[in-house]
Protein backbone atom coordinates (compact mmCIF):
# COMPACT_ATOMS: atom_id res chain seq x y z
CA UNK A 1 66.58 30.14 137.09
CA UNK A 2 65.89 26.23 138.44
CA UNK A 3 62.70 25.64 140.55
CA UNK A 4 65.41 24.62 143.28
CA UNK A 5 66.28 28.10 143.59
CA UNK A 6 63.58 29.72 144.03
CA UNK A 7 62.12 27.13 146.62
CA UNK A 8 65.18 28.35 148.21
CA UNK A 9 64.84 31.92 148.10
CA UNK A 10 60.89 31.57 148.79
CA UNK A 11 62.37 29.73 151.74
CA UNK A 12 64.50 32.40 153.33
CA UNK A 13 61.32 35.19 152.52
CA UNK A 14 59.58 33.20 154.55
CA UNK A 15 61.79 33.75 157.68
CA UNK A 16 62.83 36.65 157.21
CA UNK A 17 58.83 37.61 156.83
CA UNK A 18 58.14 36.30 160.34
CA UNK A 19 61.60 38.12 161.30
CA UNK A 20 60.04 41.50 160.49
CA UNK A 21 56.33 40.67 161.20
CA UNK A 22 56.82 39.45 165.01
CA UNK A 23 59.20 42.73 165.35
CA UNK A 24 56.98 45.09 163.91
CA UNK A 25 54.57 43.69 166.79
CA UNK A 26 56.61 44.24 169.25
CA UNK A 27 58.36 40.40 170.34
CA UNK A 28 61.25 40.92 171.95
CA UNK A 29 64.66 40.19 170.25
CA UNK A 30 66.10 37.59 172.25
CA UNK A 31 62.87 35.21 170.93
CA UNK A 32 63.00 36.62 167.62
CA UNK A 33 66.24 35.59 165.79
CA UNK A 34 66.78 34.93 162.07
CA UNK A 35 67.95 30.90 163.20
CA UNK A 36 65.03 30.38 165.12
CA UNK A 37 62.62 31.95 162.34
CA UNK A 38 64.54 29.39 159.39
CA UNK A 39 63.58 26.52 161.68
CA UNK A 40 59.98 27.65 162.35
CA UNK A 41 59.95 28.10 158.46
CA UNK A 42 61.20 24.96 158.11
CA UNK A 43 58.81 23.22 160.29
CA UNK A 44 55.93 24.85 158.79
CA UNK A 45 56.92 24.05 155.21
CA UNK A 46 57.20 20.49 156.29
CA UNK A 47 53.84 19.92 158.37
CA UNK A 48 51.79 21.80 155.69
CA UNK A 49 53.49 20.06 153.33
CA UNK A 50 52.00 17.22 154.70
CA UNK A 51 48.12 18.83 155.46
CA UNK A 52 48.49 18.95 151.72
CA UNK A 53 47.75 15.36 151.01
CA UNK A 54 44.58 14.93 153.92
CA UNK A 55 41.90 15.23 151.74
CA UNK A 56 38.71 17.43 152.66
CA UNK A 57 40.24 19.10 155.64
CA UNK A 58 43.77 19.67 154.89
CA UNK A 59 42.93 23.63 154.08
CA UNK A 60 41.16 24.04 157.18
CA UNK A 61 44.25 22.29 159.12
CA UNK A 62 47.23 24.76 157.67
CA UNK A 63 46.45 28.09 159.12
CA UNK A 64 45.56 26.39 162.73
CA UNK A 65 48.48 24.44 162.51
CA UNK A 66 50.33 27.58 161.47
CA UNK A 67 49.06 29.87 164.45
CA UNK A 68 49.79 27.09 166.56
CA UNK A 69 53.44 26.56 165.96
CA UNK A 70 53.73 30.26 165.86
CA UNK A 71 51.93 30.61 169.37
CA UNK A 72 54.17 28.14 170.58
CA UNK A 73 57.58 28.59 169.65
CA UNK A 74 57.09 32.17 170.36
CA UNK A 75 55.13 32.03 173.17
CA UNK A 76 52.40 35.02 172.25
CA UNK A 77 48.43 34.91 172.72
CA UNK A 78 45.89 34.27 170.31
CA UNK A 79 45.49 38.34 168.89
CA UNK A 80 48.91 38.60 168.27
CA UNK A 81 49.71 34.95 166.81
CA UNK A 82 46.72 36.22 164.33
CA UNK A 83 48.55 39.80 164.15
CA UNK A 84 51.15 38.36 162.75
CA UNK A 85 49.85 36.06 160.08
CA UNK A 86 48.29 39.41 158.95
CA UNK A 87 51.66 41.25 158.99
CA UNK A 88 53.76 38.63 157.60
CA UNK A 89 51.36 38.25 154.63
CA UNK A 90 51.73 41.76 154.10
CA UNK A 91 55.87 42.04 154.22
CA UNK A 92 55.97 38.57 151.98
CA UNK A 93 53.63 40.57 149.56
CA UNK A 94 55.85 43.50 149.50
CA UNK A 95 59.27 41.56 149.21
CA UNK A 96 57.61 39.65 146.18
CA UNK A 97 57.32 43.25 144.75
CA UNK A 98 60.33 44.19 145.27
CA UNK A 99 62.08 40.90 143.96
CA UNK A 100 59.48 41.19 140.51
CA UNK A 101 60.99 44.94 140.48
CA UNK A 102 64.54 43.28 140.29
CA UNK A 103 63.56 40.41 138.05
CA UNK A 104 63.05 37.39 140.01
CA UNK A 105 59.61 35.79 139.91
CA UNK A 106 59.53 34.24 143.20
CA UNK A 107 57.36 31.38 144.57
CA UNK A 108 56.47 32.55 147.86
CA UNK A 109 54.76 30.14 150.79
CA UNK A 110 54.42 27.22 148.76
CA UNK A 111 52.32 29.84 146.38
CA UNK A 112 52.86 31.77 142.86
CA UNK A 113 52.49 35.38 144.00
């Protein structure tokens, strides 16, 4: 398989990650649609994309900038924007396992899982 196509399904892991992570925490459904998580994906690929290339502090930048674009398109608190970092690194983890069960080796958040 191309590199192209598995940007593209890391892509749609990614949403549907924060899908299942902000509703296994309770946000409710109207705020948490599969659209609105591809554009927050989206987003976030693009500005970390770019905290890639600030040297020295671009690692520190991505998971604030994260929790803030979460916090704020959502509209949670602090706890729960870090609630669901945790969660969503934990349902990306287990989709990679189940796509390596199937026999895709997927790149997952920019990352080799």
């Amino acid at each position: 398989m191309s590199a192209i196509l598995f940007l593209i399904i890391s892509f749609f892991v990614q949403a549907l990650a924060l899908k299942v992570a902000l509703g296994l925490l309770g946000q409710a459904s109207a705020q948490n649609k599969f659209s609105t998580a591809l554009v927050v994906a989206g987003l976030l690929n693009v500005a970390l994309l770019v905290t890639a290339f600030v040297p020295f502090v671009g690692w520190m930048l991505k998971p604030l900038i994260w929790l803030l674009v979460i916090m704020a398109v959502y509209k949670i608190g602090l706890f729960k924007g870090i609630g669901v970092a945790v969660v969503q690194f934990l349902v990306q983890a287990v989709i990679k396992l189940l796509l390596g069960f199937i026999g895709f080796s997927a790149v997952i958040a920019g990352t080799a899982l």
